[in-house]
Protein backbone atom coordinates (compact mmCIF):
# COMPACT_ATOMS: atom_id res chain seq x y z
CA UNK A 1 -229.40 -48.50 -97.92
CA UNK A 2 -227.29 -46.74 -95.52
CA UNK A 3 -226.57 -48.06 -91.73
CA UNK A 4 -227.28 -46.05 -88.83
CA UNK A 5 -227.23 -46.39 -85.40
CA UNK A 6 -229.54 -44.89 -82.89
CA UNK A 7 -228.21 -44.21 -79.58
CA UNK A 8 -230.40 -43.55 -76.14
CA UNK A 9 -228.51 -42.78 -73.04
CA UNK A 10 -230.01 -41.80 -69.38
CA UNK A 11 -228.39 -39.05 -67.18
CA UNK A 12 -230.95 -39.93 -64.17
CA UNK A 13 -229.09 -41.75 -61.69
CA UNK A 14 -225.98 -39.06 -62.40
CA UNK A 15 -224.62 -36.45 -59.91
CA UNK A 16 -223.75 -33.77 -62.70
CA UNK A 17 -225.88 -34.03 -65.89
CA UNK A 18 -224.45 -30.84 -67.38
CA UNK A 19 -221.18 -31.62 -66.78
CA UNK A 20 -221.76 -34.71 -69.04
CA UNK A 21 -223.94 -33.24 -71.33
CA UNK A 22 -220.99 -30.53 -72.00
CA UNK A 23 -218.82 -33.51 -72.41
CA UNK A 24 -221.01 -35.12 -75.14
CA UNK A 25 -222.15 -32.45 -77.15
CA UNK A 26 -219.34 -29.31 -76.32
CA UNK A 27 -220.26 -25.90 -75.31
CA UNK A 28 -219.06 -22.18 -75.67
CA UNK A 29 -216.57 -20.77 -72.32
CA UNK A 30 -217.21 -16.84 -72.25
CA UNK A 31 -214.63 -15.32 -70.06
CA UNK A 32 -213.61 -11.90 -69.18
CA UNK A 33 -217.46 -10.81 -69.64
CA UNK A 34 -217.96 -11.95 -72.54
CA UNK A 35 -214.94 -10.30 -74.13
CA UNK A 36 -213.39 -13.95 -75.32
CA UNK A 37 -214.65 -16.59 -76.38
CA UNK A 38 -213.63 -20.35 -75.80
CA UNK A 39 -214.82 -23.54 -78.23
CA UNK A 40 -214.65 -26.67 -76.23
CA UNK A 41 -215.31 -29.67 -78.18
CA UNK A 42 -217.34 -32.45 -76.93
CA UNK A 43 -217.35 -36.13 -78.10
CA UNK A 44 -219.60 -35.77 -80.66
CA UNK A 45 -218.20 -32.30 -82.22
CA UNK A 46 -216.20 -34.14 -84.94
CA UNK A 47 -219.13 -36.64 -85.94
CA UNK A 48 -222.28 -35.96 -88.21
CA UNK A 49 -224.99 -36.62 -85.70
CA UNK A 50 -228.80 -35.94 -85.39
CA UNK A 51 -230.40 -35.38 -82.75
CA UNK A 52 -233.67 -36.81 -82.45
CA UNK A 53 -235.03 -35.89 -78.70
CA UNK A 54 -233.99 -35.36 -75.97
CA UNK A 55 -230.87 -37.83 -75.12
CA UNK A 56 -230.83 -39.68 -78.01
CA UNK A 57 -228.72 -39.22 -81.26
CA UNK A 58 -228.50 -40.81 -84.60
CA UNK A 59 -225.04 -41.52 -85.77
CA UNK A 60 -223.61 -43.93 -88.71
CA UNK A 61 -222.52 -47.04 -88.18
CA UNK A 62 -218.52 -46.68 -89.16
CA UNK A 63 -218.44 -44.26 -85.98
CA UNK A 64 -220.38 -46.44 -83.81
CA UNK A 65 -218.09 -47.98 -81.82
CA UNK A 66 -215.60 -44.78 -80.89
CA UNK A 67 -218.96 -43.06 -80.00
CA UNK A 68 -220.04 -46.05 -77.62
CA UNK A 69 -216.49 -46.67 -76.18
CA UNK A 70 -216.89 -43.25 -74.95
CA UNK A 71 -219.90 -43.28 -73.24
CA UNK A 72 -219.06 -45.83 -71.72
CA UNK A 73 -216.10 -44.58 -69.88
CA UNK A 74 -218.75 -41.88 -68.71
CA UNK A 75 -220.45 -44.40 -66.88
CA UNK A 76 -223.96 -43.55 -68.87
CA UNK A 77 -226.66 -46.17 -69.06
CA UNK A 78 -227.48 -46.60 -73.50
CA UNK A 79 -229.50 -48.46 -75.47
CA UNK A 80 -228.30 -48.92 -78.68
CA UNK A 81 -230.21 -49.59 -81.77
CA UNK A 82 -229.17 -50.94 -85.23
CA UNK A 83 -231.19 -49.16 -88.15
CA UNK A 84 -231.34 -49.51 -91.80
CA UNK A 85 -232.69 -46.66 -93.51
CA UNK A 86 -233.59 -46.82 -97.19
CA UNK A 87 -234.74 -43.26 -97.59
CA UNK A 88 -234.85 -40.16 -95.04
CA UNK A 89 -238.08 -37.99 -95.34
CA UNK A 90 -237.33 -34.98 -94.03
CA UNK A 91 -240.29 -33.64 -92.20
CA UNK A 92 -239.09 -30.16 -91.25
């Protein structure tokens, strides 16, 4: 059986929703015209995650905590939701 924890968060009531969605999932910088090419890592660039729909994520349960710490300090409305899976049927 393996622990998960599903995480929903709300970026409706915030001023810059890209700003925070770069924040949580990273992005690419091109400068120069596209001539170089910047990785910037997010909070979740480090951490197997899933993403089930739009903002909300699947993560396990040993990084829970980091991952929730941090959205908090973003100031982001989640609902968090404790999951036991016993086997994942992948439907794709």
């Amino acid at each position: 059986m393996v622990k998960k924890v599903i995480i929903a968060y709300s970026l409706e009531n915030v001023k810059t929703p890209l700003k925070i969605t770069r924040k949580i999932y990273g992005y690419t910088e091109y400068s120069n015209y596209s001539k170089y090419k910047y990785k910037r890592e997010g909070i979740l660039s480090n951490i197997k995650y899933e993403k089930l729909f739009r903002a909300c994520i699947m993560i396990d349960d040993k990084d829970a905590d980091e991952i929730i710490e941090e959205f908090k300090k973003l100031e982001i409305k989640i609902i968090i939701l404790y999951v036991d899976l016993k086997k994942r049927l992948d439907f794709r």
